[in-house]
C-alpha atoms as a PDB file:
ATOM      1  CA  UNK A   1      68.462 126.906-143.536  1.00  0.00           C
ATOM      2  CA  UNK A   2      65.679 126.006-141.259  1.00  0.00           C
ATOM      3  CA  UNK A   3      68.150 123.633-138.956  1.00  0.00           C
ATOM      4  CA  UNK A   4      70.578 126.709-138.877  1.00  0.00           C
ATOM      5  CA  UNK A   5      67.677 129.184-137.824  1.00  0.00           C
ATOM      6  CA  UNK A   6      66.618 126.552-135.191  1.00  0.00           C
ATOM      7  CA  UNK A   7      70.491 126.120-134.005  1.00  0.00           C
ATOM      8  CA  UNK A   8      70.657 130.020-133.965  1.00  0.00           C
ATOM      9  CA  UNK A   9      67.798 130.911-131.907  1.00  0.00           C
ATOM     10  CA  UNK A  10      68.485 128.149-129.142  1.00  0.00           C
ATOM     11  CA  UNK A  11      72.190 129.376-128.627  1.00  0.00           C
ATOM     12  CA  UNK A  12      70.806 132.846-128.453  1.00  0.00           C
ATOM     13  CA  UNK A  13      68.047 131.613-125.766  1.00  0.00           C
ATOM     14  CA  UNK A  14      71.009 129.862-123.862  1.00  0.00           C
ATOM     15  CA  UNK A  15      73.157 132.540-123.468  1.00  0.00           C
ATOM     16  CA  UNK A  16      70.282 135.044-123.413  1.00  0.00           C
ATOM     17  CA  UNK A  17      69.452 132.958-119.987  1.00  0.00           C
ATOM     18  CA  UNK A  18      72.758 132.967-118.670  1.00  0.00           C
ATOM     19  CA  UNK A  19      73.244 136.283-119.107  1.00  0.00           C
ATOM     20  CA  UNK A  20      70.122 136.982-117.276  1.00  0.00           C
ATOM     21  CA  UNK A  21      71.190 134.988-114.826  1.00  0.00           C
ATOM     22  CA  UNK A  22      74.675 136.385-114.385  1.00  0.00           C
ATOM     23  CA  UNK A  23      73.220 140.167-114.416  1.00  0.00           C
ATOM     24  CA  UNK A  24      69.948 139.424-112.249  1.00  0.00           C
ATOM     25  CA  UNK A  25      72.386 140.466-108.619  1.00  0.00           C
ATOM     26  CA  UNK A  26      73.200 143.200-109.774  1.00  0.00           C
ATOM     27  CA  UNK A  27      69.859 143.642-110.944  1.00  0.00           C
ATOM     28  CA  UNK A  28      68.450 143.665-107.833  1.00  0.00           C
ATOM     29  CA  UNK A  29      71.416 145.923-106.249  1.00  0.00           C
ATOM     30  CA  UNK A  30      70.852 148.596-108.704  1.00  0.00           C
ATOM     31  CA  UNK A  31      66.841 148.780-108.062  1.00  0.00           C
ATOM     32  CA  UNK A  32      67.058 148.013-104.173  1.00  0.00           C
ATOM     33  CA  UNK A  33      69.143 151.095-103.648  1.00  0.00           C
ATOM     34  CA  UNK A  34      67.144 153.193-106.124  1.00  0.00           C
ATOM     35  CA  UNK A  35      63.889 152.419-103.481  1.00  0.00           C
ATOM     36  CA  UNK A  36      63.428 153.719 -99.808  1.00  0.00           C
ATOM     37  CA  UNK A  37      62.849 151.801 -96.927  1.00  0.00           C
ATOM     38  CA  UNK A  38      59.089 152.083 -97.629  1.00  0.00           C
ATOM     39  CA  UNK A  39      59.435 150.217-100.582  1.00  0.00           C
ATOM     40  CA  UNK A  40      62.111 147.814 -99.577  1.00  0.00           C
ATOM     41  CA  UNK A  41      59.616 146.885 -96.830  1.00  0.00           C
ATOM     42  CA  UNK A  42      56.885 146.546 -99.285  1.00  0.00           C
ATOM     43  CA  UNK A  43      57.842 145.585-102.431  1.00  0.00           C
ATOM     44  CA  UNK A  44      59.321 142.360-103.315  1.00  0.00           C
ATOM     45  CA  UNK A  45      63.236 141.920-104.462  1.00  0.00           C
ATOM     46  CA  UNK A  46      62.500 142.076-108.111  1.00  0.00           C
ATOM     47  CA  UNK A  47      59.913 145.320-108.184  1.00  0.00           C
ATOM     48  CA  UNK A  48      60.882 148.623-109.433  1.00  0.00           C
ATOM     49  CA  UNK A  49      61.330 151.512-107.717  1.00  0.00           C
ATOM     50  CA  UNK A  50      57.836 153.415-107.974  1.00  0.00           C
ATOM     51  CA  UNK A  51      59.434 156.479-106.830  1.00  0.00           C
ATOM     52  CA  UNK A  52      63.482 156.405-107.498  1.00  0.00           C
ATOM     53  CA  UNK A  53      65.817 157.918-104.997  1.00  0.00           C
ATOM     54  CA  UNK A  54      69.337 158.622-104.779  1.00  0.00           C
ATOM     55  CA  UNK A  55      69.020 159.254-101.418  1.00  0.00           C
ATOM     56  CA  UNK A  56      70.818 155.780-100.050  1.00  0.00           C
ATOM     57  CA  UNK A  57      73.714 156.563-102.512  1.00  0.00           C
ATOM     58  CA  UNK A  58      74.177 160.067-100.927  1.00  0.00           C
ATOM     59  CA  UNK A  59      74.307 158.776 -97.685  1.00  0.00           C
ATOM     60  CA  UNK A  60      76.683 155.302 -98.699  1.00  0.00           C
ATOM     61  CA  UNK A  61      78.829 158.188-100.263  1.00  0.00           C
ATOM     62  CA  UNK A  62      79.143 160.936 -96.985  1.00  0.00           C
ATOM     63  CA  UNK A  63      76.811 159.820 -93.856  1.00  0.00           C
ATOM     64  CA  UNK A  64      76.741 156.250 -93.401  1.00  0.00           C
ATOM     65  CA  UNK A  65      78.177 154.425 -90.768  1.00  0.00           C
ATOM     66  CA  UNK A  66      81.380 152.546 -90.678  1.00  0.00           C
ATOM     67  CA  UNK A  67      81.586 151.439 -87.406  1.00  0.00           C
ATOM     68  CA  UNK A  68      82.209 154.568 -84.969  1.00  0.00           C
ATOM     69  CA  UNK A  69      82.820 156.746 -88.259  1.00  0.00           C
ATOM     70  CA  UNK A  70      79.789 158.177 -89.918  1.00  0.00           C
ATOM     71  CA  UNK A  71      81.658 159.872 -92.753  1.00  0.00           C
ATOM     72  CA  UNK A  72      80.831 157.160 -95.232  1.00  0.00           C
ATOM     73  CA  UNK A  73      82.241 155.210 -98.448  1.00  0.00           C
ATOM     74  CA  UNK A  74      84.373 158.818 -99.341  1.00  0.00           C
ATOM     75  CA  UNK A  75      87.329 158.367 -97.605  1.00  0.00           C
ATOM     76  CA  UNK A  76      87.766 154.945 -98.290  1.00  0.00           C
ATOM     77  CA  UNK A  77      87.203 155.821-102.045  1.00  0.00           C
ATOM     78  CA  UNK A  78      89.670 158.062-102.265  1.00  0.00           C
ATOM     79  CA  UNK A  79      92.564 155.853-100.253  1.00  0.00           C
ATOM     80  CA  UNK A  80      91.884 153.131-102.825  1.00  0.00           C
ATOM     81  CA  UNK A  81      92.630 155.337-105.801  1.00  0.00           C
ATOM     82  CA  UNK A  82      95.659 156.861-104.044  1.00  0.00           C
ATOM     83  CA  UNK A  83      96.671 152.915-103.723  1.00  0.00           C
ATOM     84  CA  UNK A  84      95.814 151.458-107.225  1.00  0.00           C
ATOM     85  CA  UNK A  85      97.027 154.108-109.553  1.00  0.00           C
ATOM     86  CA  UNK A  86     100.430 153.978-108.457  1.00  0.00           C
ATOM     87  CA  UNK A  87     100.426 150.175-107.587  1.00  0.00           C
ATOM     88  CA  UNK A  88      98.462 149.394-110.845  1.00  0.00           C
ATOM     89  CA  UNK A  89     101.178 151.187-112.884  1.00  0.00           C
ATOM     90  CA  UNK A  90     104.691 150.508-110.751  1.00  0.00           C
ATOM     91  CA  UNK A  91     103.895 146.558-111.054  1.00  0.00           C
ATOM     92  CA  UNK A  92     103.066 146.656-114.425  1.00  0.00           C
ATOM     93  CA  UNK A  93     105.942 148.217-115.893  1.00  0.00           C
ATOM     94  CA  UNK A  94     108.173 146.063-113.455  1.00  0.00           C
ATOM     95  CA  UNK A  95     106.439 142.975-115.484  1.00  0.00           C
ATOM     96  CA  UNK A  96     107.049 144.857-118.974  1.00  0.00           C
ATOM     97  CA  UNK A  97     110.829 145.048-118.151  1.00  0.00           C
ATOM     98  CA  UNK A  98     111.079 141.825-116.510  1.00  0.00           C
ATOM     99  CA  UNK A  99     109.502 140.288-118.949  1.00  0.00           C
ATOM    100  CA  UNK A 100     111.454 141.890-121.716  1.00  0.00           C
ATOM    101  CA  UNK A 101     114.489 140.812-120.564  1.00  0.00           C
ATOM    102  CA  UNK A 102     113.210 137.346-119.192  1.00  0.00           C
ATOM    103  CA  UNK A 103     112.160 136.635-123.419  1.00  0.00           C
ATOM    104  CA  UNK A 104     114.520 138.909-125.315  1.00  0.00           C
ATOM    105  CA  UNK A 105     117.682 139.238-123.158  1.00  0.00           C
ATOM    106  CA  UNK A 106     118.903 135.844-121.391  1.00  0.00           C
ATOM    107  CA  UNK A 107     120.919 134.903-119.442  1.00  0.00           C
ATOM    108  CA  UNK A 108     122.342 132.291-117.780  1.00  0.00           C
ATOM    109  CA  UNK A 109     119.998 130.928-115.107  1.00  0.00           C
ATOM    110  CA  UNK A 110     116.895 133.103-116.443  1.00  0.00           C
ATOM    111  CA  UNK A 111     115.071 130.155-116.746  1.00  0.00           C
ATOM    112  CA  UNK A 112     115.552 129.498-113.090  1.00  0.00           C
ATOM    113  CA  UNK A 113     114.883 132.866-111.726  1.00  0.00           C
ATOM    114  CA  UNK A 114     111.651 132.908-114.258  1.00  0.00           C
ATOM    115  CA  UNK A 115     110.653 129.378-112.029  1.00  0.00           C
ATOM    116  CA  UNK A 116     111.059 130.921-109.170  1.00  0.00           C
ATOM    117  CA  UNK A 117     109.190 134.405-109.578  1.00  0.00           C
ATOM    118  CA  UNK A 118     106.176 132.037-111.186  1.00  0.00           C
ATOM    119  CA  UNK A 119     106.398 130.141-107.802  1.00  0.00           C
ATOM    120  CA  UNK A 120     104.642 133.549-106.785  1.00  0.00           C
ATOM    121  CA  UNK A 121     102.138 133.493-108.578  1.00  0.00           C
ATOM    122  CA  UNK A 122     100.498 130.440-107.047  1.00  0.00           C
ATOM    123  CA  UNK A 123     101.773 131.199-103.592  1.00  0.00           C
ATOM    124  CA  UNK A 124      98.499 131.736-100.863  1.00  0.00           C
ATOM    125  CA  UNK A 125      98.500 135.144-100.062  1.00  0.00           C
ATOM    126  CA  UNK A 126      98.226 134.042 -96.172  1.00  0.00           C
ATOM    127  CA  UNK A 127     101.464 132.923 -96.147  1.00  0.00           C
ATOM    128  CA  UNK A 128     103.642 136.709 -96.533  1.00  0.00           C
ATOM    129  CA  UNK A 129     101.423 138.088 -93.968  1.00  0.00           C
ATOM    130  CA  UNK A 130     103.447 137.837 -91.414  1.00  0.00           C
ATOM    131  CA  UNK A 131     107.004 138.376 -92.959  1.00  0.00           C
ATOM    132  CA  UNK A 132     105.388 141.720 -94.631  1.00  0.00           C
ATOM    133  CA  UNK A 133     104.290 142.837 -91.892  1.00  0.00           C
ATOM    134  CA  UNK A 134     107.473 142.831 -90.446  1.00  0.00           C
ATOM    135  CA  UNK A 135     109.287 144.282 -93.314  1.00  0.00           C
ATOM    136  CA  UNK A 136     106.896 147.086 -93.448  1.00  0.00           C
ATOM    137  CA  UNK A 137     107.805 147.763 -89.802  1.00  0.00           C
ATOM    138  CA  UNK A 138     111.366 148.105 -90.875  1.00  0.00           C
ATOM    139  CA  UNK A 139     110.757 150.248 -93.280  1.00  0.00           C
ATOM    140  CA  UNK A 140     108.074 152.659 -91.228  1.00  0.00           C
ATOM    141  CA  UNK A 141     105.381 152.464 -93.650  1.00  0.00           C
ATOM    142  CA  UNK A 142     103.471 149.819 -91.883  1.00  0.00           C
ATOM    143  CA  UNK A 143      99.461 150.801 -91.407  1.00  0.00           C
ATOM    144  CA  UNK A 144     100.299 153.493 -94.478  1.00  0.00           C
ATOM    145  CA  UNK A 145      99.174 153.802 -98.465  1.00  0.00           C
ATOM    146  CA  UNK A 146     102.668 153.502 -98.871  1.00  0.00           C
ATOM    147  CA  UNK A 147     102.964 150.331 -97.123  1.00  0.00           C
ATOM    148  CA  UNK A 148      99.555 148.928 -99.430  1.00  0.00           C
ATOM    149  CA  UNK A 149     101.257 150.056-102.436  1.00  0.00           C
ATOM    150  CA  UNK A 150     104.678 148.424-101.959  1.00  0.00           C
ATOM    151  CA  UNK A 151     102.404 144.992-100.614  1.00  0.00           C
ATOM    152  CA  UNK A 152     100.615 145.411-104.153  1.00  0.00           C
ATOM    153  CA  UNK A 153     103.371 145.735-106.367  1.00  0.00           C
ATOM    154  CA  UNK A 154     105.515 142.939-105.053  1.00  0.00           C
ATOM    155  CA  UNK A 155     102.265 140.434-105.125  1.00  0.00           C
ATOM    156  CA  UNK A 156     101.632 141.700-108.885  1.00  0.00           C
ATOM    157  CA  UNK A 157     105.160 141.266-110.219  1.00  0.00           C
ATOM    158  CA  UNK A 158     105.044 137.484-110.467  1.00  0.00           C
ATOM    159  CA  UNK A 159     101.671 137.805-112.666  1.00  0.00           C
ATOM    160  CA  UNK A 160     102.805 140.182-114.730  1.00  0.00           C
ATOM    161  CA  UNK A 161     106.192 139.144-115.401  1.00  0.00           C
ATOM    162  CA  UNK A 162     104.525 136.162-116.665  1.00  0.00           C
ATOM    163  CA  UNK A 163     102.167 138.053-119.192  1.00  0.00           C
ATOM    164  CA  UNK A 164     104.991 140.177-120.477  1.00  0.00           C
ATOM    165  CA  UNK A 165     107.556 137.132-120.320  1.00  0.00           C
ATOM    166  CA  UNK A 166     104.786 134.877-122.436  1.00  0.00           C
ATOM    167  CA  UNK A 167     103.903 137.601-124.840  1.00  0.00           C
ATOM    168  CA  UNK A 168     107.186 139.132-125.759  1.00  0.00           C
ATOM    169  CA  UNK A 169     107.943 135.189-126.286  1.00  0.00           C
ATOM    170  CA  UNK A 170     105.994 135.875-129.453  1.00  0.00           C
ATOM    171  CA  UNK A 171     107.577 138.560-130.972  1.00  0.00           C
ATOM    172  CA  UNK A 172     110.388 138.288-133.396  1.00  0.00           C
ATOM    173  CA  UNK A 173     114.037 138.449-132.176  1.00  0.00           C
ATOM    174  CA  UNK A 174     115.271 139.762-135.561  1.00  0.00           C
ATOM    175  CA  UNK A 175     113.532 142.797-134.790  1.00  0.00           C
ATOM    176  CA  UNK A 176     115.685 143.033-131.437  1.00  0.00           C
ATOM    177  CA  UNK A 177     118.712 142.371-133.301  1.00  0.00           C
ATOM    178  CA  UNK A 178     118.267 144.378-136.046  1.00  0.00           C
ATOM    179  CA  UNK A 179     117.646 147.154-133.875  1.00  0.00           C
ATOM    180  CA  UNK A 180     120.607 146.414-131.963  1.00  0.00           C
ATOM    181  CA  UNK A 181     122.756 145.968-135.223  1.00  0.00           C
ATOM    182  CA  UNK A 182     121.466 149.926-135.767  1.00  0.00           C
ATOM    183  CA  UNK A 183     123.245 151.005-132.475  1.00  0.00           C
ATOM    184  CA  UNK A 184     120.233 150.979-130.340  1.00  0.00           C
ATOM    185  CA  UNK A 185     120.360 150.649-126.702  1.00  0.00           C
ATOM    186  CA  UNK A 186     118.268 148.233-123.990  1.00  0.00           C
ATOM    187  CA  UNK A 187     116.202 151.172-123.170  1.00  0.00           C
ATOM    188  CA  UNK A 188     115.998 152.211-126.820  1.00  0.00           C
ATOM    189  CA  UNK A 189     114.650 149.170-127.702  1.00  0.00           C
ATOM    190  CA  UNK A 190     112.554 148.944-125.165  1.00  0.00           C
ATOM    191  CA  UNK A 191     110.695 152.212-125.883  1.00  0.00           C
ATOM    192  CA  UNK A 192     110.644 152.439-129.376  1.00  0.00           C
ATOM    193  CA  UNK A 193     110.147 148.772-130.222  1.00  0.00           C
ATOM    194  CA  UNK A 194     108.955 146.193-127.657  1.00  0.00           C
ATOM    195  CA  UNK A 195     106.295 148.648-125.612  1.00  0.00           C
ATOM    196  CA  UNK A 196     104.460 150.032-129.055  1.00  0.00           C
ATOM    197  CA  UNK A 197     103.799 146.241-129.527  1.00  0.00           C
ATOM    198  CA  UNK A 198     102.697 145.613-126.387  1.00  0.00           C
ATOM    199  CA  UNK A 199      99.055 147.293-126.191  1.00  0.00           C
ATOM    200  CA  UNK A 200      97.062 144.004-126.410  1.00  0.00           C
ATOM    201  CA  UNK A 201      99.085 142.304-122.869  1.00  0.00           C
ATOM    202  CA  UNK A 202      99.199 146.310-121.524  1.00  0.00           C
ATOM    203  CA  UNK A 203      94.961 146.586-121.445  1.00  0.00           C
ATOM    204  CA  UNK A 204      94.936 142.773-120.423  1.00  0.00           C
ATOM    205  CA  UNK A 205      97.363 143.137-117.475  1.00  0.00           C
ATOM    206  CA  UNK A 206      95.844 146.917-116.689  1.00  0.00           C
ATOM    207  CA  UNK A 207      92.977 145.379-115.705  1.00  0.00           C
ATOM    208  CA  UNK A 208      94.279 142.164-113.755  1.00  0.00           C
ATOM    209  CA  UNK A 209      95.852 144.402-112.025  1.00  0.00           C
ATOM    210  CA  UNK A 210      93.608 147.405-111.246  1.00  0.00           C
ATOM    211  CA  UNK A 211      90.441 144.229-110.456  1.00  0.00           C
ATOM    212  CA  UNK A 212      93.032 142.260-107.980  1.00  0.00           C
ATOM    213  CA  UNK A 213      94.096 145.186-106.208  1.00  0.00           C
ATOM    214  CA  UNK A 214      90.851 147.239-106.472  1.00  0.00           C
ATOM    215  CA  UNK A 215      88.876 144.327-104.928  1.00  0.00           C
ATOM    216  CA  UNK A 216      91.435 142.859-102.710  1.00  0.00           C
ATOM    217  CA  UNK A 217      89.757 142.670 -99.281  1.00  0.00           C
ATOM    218  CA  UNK A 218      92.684 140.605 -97.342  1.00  0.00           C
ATOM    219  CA  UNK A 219      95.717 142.785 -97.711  1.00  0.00           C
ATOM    220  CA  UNK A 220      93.344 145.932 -97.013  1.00  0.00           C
ATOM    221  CA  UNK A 221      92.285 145.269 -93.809  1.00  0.00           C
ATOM    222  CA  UNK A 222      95.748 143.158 -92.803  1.00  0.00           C
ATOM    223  CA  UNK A 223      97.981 145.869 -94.086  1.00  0.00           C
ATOM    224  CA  UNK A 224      95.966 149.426 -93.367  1.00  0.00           C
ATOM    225  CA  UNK A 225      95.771 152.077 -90.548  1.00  0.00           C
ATOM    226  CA  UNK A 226      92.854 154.020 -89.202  1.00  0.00           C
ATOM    227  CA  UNK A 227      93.087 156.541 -92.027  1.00  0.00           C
ATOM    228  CA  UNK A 228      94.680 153.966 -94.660  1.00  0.00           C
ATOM    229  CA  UNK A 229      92.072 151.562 -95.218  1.00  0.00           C
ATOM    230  CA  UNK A 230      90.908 150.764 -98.377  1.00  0.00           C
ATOM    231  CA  UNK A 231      87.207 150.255 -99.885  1.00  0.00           C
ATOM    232  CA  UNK A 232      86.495 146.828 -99.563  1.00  0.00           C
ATOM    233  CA  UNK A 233      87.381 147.765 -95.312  1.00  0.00           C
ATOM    234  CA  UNK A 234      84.938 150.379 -95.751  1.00  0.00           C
ATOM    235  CA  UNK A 235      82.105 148.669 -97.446  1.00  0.00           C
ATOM    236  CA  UNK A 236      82.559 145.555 -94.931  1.00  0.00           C
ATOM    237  CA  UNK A 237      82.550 147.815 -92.066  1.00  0.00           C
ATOM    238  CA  UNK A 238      79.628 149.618 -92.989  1.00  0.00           C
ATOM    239  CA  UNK A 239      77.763 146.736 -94.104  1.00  0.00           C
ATOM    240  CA  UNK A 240      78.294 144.840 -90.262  1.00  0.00           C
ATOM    241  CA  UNK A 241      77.722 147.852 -88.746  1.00  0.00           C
ATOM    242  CA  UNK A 242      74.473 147.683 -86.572  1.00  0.00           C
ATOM    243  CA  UNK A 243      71.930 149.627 -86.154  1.00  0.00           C
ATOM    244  CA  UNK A 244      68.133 149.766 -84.754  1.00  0.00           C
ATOM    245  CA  UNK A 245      66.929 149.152 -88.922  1.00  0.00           C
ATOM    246  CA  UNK A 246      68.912 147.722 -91.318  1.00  0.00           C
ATOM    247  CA  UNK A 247      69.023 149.810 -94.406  1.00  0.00           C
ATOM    248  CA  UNK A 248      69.333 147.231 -97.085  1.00  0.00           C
ATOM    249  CA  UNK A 249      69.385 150.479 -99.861  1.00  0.00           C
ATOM    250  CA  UNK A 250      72.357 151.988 -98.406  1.00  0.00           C
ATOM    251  CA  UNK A 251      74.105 148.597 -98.320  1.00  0.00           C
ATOM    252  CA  UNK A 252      73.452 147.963-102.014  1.00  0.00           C
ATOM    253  CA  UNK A 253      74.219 151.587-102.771  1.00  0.00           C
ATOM    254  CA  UNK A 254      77.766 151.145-101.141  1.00  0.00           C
ATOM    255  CA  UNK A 255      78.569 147.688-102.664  1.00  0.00           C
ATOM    256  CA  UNK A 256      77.571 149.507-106.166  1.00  0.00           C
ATOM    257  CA  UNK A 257      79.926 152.816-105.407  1.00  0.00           C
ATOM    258  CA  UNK A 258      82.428 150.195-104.588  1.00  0.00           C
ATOM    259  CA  UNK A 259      82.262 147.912-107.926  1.00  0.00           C
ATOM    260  CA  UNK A 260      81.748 151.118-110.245  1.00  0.00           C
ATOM    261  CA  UNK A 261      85.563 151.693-110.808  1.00  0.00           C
ATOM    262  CA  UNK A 262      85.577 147.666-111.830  1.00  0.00           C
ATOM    263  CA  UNK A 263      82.194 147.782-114.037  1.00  0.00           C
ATOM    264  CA  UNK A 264      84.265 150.941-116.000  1.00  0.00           C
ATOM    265  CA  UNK A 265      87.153 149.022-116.554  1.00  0.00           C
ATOM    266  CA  UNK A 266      85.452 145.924-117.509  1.00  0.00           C
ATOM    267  CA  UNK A 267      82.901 148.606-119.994  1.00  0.00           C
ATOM    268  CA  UNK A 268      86.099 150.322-121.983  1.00  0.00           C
ATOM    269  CA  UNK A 269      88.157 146.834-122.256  1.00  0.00           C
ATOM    270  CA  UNK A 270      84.928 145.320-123.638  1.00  0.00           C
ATOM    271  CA  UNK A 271      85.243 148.040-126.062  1.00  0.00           C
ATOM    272  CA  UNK A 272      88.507 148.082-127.057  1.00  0.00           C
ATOM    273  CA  UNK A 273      88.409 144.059-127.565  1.00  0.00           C
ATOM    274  CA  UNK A 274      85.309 144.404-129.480  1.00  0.00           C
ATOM    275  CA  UNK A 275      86.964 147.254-131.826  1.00  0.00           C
ATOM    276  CA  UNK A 276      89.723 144.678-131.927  1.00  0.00           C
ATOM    277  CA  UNK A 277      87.913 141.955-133.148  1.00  0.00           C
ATOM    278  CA  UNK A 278      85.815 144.241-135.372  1.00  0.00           C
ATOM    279  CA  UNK A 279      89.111 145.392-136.992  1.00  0.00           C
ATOM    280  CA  UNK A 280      90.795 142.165-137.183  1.00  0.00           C
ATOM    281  CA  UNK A 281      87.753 140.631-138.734  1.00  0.00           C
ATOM    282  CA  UNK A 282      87.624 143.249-141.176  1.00  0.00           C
ATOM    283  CA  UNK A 283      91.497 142.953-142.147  1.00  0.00           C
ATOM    284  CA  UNK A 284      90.251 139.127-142.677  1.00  0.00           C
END
């Protein structure tokens, strides 16, 4: 009992330190743009904020400067959202389908054509610069949302064909062909069977998706316009954008209104995989 106490409280002191560890940035983010300049000046990187502010997140969010624009993090904000819902949600159910058919409906050379759309998924991203940016010229919705969007989707459909393809691996045929013995249709099955199954690889590719495309600095600034560019562009410009005083509160203000959207994803999976666990180990 005493050798399991001991064994208990040193793997709680381990990962007691690394979480410390892991959590001590944004640690330092969180009470760095809660201070002033005063106390940035003053203080040391670790202190707390003897008089806490919002002011540096009011003025990441509407007056700080991005370069010649002093309109701030908003309008970057709000082109990422109009970018990741639609992107987020088009290449996922592309994978669910593809995925679906790619496990439950084959056909002759799926195999190959699986290959070669997992060939995508460890292709560097540098290489369909070029070649995108001329097929978004053809199209006319080069340096546009629209433009981001499509870019997303097509680099997310290799990743989450793969999820889909893996996990509907797992499920039973016999319930596809029972269902079809009933009279029901691809789409039928697909609907009523396959996708009310698929909530554990839905959440897990929901979030791959929504982190990749949320955080994705490359395609951003590569792929955007003036007025298309999405928050990663904005916090980057704002952070290199100089000034007489370098207001290290308003740059950890905008990295934090920039990672919130990620920290509340990574908050309500947490919980759902915890009620998951807490549910499965109470079916146990």
């Amino acid at each position: 009992m005493n050798r399991l106490t001991i064994h208990r409280v040193l793997l709680w002191t381990v990962l007691l330190l690394f979480a410390a560890w892991f959590l001590a940035p944004l640690y330092v983010m969180l009470v760095t743009s809660l201070k002033d300049m005063e106390q940035v000046r003053t203080g040391h990187l670790l202190s707390l904020p003897t008089d806490p502010t919002f002011a540096a997140w009011a003025k990441a969010w509407s007056s700080a400067c991005t370069g010649t624009d002093c309109g701030g993090l908003k309008p970057f904000f709000v082109n990422s959202v109009l970018m990741v819902v639609p992107a987020v949600a088009v290449s996922t159910l592309i994978g669910a389908l593809n995925g679906y058919v790619l496990s439950k409906w084959r056909f002759r050379g799926s195999e190959t054509l699986f290959a070669l759309m997992l060939f995508g998924v460890f292709m560097p991203m540098q290489v369909v610069l070029l070649p995108m940016s001329q097929v978004l010229g053809w199209l006319g919705i080069a340096s546009s949302i629209w433009g981001l969007i499509l870019v997303h989707v097509i680099a997310g459909i290799p990743s989450t064909t793969l999820f889909f393809r893996n996990y509907y691996v797992g499920l039973p045929d016999e319930l596809v062909k029972a269902a079809m013995l009933d009279g029901a249709s691809f789409w039928q099955i697909f609907t009523r069977i396959v996708l009310p199954l698929s909530t554990p690889i839905l959440v897990v590719t929901l979030i791959w998706q929504f982190t990749n495309i949320w955080n994705d600095f490359l395609y951003g600034v590569v792929f955007s316009g003036a007025d298309s560019k999405p928050i990663t562009v904005g916090l980057n410009n704002l952070s290199n954008t100089s000034s007489s005083v370098k207001e290290y509160n308003v740059d950890m203000a905008a990295a934090l209104i920039a990672a919130l959207p990620t920290l509340f994803v990574y908050v309500v999976a947490g919980k759902y995989f915890v009620r998951g666990l807490t549910a499965g180990a109470v079916k146990g």
